[in-house]
N, C-alpha and C. Protein backbone atom coordinates (compact mmCIF):
# COMPACT_ATOMS: atom_id res chain seq x y z
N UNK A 1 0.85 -1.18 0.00
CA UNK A 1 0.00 0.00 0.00
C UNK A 1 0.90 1.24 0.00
N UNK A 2 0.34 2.35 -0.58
CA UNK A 2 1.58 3.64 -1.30
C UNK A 2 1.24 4.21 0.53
N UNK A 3 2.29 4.88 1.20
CA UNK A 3 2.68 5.40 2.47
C UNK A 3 1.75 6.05 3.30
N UNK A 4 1.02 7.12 2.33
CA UNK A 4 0.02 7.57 2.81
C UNK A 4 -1.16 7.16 3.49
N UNK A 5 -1.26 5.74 2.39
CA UNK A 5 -2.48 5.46 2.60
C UNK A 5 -2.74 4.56 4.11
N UNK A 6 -1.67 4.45 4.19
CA UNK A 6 -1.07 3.22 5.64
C UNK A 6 -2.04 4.08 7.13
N UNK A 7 -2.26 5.37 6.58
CA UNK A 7 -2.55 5.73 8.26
C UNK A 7 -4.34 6.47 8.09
N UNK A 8 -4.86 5.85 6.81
CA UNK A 8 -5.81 6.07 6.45
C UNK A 8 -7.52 4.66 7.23
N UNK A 9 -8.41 5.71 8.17
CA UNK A 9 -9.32 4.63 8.97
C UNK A 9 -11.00 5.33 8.29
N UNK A 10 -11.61 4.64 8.92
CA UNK A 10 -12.97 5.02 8.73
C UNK A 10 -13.26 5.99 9.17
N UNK A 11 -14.12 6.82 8.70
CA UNK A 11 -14.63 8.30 8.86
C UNK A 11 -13.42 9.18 8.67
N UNK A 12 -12.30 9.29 8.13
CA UNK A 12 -11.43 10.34 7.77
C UNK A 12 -11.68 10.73 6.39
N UNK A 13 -11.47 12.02 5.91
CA UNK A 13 -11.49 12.64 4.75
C UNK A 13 -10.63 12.47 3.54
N UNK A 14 -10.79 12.39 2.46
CA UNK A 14 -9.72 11.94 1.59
C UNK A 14 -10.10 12.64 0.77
N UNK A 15 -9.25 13.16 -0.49
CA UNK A 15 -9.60 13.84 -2.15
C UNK A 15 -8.78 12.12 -2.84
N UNK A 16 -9.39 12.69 -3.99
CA UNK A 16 -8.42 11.30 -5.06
C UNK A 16 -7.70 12.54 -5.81
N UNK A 17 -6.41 12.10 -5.91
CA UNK A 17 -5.60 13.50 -6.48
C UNK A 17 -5.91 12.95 -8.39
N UNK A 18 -6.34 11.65 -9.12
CA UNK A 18 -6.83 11.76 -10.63
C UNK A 18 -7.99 12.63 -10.52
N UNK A 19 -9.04 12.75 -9.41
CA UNK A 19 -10.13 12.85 -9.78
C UNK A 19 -10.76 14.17 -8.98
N UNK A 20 -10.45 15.44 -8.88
CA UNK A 20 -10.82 16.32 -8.12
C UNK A 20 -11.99 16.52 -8.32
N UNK A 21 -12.99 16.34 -9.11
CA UNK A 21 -14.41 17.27 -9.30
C UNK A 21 -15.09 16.22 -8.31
N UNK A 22 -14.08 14.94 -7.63
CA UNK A 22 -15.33 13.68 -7.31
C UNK A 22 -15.56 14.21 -5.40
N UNK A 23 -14.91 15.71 -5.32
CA UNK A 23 -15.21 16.18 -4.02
C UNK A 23 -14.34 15.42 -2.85
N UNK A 24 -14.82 15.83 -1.90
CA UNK A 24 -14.28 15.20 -0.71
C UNK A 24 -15.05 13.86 -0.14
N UNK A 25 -14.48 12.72 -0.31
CA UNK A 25 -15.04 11.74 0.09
C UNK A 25 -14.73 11.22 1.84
N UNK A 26 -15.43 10.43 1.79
CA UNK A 26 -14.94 9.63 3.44
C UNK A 26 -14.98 8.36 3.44
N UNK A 27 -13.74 8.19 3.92
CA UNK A 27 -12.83 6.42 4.07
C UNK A 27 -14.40 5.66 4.88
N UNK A 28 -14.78 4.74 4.19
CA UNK A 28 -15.77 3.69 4.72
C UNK A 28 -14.85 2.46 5.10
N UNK A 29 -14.23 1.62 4.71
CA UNK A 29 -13.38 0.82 5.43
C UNK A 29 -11.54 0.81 4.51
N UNK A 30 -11.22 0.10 5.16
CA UNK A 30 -9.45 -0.03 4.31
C UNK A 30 -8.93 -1.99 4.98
N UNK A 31 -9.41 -2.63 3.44
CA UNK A 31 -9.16 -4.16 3.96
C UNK A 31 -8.03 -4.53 3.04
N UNK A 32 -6.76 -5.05 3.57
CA UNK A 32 -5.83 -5.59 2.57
C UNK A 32 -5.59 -4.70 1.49
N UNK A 33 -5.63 -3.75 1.55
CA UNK A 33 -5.07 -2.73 0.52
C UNK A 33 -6.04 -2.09 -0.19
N UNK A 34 -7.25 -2.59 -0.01
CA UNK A 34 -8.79 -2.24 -0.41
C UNK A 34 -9.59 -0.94 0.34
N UNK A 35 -9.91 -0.23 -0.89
CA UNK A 35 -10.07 1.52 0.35
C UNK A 35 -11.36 1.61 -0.26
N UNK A 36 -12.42 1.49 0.56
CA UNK A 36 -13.92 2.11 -0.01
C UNK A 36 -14.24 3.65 0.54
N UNK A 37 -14.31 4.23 -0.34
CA UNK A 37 -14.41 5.84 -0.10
C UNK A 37 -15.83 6.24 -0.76
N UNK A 38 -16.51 7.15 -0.09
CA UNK A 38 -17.42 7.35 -0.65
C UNK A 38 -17.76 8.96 -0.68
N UNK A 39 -17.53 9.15 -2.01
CA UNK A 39 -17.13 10.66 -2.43
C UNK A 39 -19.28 11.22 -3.01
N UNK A 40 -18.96 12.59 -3.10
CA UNK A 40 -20.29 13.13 -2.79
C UNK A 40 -20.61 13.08 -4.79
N UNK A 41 -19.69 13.23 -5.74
CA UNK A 41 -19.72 13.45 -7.12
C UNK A 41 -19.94 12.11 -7.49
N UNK A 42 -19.39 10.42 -7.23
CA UNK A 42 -19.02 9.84 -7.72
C UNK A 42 -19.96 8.53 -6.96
N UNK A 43 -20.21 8.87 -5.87
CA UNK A 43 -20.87 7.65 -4.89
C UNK A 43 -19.61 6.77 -3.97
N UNK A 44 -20.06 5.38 -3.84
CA UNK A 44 -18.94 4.90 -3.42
C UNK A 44 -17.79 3.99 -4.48
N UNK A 45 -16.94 4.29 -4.02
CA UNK A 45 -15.73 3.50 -5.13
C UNK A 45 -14.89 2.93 -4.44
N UNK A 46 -14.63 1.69 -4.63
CA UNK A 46 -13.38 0.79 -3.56
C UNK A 46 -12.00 1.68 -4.32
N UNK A 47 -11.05 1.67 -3.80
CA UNK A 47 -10.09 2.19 -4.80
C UNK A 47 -8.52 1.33 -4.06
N UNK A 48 -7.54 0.62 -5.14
CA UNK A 48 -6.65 -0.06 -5.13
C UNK A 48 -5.19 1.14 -4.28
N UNK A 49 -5.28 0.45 -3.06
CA UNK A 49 -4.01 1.56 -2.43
C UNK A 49 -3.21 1.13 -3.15
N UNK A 50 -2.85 -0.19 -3.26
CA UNK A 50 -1.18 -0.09 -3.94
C UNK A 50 -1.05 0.23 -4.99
N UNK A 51 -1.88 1.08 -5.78
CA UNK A 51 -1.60 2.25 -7.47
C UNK A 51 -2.15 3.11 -6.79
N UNK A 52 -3.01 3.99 -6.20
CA UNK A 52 -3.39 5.39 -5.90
C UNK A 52 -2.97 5.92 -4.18
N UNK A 53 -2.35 7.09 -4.16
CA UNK A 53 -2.08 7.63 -2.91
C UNK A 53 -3.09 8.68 -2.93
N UNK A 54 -4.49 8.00 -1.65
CA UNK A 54 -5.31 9.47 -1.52
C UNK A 54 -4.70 10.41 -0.48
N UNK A 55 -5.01 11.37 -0.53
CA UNK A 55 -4.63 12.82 0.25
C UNK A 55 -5.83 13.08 1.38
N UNK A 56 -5.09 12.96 2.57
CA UNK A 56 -5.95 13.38 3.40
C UNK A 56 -6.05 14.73 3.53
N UNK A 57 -7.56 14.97 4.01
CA UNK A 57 -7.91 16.21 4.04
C UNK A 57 -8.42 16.71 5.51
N UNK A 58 -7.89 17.64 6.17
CA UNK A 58 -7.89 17.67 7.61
C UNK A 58 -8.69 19.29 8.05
N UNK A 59 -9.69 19.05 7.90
CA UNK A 59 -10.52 20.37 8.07
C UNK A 59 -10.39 20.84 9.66
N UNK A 60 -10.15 22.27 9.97
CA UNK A 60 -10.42 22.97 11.33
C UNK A 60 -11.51 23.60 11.08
């Protein structure tokens, strides 16, 4: 899994850096390298950690 994604849990915020218009999604689970995110543009999408590093997004 690409570095980032290693400290990525449920209910945290993520962008997909291919796909910006798909909004800010939120980590639904992370199994074996398997990341279900469910973004507000796109719905939910499992997405492969070991090819994509999502970006967490840390709102105050």
């Amino acid at each position: 899994m690409k570095p980032m994604n290693s400290i990525l849990e449920p209910g945290m915020l993520v962008r997909h850096p291919g796909a910006p218009d798909w909004g800010v999604g939120q980590v639904q689970s992370v199994i074996e390298g398997r990341i279900t995110v469910n973004f507000p543009e796109a719905g939910k999408v499992v997405i492969d950690g070991r090819r994509i590093e999502l970006m967490p997004v840390y709102e105050s």
